[in-house]
N, C-alpha and C. Protein backbone atom coordinates (compact mmCIF):
# COMPACT_ATOMS: atom_id res chain seq x y z
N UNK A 1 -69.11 -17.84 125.93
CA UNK A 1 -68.26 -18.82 125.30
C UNK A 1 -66.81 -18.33 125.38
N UNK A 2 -65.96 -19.09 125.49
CA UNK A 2 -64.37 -19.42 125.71
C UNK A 2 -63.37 -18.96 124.30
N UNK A 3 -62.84 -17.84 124.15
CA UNK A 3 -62.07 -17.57 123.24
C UNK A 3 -61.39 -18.93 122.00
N UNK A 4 -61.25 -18.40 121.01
CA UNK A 4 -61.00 -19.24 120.07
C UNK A 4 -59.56 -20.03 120.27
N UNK A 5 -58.16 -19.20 120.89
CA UNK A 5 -57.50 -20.10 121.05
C UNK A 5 -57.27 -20.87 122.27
N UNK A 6 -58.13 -20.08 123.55
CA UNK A 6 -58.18 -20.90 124.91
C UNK A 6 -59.22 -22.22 124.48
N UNK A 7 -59.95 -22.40 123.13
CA UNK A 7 -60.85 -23.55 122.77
C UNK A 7 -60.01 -24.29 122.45
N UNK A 8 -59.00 -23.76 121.63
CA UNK A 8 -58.19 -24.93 121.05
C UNK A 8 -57.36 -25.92 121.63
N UNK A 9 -56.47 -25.18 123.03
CA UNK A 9 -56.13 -25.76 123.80
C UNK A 9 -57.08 -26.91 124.58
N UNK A 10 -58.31 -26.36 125.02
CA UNK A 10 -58.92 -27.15 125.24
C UNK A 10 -59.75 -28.39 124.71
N UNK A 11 -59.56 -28.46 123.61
CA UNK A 11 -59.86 -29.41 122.88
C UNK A 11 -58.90 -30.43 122.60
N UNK A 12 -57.17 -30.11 122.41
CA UNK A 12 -56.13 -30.77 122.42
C UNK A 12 -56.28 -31.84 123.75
N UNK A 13 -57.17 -30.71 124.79
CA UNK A 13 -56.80 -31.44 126.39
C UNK A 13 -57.51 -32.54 125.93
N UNK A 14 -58.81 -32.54 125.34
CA UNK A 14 -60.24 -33.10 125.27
C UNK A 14 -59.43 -34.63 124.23
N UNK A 15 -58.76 -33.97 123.34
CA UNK A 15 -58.72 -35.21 122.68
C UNK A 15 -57.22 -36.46 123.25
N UNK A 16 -56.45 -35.59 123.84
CA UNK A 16 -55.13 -36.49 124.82
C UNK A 16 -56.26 -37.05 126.00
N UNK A 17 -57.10 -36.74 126.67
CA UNK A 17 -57.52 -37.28 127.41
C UNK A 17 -58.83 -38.82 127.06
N UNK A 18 -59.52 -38.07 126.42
CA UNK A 18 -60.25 -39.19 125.24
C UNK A 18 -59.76 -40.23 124.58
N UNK A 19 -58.08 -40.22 123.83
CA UNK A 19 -57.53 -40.84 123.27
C UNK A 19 -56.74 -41.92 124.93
N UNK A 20 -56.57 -41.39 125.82
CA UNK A 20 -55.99 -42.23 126.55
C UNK A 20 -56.53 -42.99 127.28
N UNK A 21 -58.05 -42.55 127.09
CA UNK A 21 -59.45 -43.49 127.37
C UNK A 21 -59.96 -44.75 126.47
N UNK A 22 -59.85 -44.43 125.20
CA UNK A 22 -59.86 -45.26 124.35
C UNK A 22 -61.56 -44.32 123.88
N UNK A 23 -62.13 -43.77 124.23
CA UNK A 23 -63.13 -42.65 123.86
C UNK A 23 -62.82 -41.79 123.08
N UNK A 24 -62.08 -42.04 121.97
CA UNK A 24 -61.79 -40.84 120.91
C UNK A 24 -62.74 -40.40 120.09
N UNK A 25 -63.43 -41.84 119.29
CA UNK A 25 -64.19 -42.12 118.42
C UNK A 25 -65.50 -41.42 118.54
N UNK A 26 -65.95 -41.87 120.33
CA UNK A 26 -67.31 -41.69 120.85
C UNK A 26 -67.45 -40.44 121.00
N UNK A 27 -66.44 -39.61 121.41
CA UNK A 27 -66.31 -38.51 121.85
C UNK A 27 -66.50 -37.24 120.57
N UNK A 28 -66.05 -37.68 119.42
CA UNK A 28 -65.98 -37.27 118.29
C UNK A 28 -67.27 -37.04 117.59
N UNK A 29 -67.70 -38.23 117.62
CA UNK A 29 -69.38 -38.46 117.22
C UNK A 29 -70.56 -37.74 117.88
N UNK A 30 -70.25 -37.66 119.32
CA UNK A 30 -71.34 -36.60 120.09
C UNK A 30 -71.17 -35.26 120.19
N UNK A 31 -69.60 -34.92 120.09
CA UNK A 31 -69.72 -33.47 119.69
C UNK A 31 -70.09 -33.15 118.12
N UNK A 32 -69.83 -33.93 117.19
CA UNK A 32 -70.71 -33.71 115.30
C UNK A 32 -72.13 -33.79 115.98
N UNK A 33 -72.74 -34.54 116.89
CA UNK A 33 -74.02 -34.41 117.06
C UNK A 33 -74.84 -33.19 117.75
N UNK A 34 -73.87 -33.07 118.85
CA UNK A 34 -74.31 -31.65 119.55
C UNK A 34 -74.10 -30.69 118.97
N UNK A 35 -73.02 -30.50 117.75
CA UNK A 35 -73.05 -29.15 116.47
C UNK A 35 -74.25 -29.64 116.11
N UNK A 36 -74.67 -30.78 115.55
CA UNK A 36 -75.64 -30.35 114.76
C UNK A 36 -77.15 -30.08 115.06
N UNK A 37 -77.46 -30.27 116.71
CA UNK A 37 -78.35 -29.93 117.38
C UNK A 37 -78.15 -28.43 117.34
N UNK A 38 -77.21 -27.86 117.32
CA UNK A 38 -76.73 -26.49 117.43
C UNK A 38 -77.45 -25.68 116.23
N UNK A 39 -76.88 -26.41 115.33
CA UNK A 39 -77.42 -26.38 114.03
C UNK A 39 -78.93 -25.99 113.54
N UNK A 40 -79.71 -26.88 114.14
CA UNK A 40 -80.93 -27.24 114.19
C UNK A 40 -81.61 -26.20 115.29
N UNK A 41 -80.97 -26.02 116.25
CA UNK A 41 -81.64 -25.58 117.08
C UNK A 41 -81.09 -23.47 116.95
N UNK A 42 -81.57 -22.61 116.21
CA UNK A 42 -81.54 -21.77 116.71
C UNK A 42 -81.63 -20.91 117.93
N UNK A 43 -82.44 -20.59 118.75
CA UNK A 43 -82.91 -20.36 120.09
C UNK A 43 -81.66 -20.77 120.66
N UNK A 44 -81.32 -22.19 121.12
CA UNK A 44 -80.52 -22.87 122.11
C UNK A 44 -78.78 -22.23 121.53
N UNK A 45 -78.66 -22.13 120.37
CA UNK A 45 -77.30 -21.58 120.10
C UNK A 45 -77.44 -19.81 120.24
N UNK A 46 -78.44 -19.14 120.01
CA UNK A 46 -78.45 -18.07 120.44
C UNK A 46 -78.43 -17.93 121.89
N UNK A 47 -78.92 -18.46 122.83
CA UNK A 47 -78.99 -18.32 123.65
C UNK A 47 -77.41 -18.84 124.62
N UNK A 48 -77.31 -19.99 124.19
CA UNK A 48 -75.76 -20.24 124.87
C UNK A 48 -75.02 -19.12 124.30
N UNK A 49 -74.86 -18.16 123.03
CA UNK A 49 -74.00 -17.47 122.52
C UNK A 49 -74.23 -15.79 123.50
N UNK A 50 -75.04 -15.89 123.83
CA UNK A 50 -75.31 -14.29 124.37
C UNK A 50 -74.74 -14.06 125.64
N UNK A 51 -73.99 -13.07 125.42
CA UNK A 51 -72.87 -12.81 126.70
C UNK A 51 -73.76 -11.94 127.86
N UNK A 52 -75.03 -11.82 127.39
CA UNK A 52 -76.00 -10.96 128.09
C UNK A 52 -76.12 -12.03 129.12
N UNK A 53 -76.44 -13.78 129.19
CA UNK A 53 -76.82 -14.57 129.67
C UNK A 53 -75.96 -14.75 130.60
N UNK A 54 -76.30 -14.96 132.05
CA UNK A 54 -75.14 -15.80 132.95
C UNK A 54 -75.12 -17.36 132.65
N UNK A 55 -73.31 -17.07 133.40
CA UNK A 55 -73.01 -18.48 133.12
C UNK A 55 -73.80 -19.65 133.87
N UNK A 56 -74.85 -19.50 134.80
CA UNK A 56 -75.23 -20.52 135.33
C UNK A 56 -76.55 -20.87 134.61
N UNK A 57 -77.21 -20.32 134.33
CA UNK A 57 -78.04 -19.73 133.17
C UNK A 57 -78.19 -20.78 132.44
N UNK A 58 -76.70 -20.28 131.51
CA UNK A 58 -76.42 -21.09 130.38
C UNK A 58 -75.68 -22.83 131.04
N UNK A 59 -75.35 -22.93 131.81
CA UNK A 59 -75.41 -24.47 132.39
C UNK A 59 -76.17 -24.89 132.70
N UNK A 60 -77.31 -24.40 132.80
CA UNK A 60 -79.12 -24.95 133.52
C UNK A 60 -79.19 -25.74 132.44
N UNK A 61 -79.48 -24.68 131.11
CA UNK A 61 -80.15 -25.28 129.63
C UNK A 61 -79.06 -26.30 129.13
N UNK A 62 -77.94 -26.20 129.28
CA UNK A 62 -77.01 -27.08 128.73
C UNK A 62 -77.35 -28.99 129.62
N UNK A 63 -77.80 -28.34 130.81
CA UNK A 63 -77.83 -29.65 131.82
C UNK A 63 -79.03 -30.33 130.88
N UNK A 64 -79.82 -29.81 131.10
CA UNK A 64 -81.25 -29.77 130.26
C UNK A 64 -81.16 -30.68 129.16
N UNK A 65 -80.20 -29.65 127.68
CA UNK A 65 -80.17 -31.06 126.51
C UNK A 65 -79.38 -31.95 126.91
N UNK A 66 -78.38 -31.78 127.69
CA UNK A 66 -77.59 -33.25 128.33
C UNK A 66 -78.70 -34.78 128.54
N UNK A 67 -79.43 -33.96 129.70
CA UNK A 67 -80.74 -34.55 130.21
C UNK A 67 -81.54 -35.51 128.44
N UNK A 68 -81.32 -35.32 127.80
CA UNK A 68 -82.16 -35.67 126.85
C UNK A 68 -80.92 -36.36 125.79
N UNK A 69 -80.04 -35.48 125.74
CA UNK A 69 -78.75 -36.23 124.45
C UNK A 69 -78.32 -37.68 125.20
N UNK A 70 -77.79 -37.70 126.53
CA UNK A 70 -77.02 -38.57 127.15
C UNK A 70 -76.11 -38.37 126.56
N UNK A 71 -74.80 -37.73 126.81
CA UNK A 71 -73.71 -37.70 126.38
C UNK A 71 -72.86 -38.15 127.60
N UNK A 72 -71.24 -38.91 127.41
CA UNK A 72 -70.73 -39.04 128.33
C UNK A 72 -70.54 -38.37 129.20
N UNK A 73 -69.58 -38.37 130.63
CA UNK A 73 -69.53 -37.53 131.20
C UNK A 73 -68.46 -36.33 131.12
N UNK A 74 -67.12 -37.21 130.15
CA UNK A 74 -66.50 -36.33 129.33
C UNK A 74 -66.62 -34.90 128.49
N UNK A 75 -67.33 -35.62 127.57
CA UNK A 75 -67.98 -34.58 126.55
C UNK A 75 -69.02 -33.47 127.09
N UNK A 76 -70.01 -33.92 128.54
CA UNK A 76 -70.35 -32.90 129.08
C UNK A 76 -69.50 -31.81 129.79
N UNK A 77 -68.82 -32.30 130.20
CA UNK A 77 -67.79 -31.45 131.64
C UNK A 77 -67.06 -30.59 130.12
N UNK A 78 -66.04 -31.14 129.21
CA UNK A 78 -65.75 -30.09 128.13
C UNK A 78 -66.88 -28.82 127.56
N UNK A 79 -67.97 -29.71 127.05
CA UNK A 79 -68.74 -28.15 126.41
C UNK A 79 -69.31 -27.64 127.95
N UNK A 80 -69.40 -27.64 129.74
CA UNK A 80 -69.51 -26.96 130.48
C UNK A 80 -68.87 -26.06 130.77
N UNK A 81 -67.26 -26.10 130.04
CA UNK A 81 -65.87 -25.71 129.94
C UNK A 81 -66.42 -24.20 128.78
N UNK A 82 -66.56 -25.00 127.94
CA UNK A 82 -66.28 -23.93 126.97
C UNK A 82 -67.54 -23.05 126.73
N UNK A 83 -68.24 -23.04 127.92
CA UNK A 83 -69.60 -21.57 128.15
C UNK A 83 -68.41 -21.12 129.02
């Protein structure tokens, strides 16, 4: 995972770009959802968190709950960003 203030920047990007989409709202709502899968899901947040893991690794499993959340293509390409 992506340092705390290289996140922040990237999230500023996430929300100027979202907002100029008119996807602010949507975008907002699936990342509260994917925290709270996070949430829920021990294993899957340990596992994206372990620096032991490669990064492709950790984009397999991420493709994976994508595969099942349907999240835009936005909100995927950002949290692909921030492994």
């Amino acid at each position: 995972m992506i340092a705390g203030s290289v996140a922040k920047r990237y999230a500023k990007a996430l929300v100027d770009v979202a907002a100029a989409s008119d996807d602010l709202e949507a975008i907002r709502q699936e990342l509260d959802e994917f925290a709270g899968l996070l949430r829920e899901q021990r294993e899957l947040r340990l596992f994206l968190a372990n620096p032991s893991v490669l990064r492709p690794d950790k984009v397999r499993a991420l493709d994976e709950v994508m595969a099942i959340v349907r999240l835009r293509p936005l909100t995927t390409s950002f949290l692909r960003i921030l492994l």
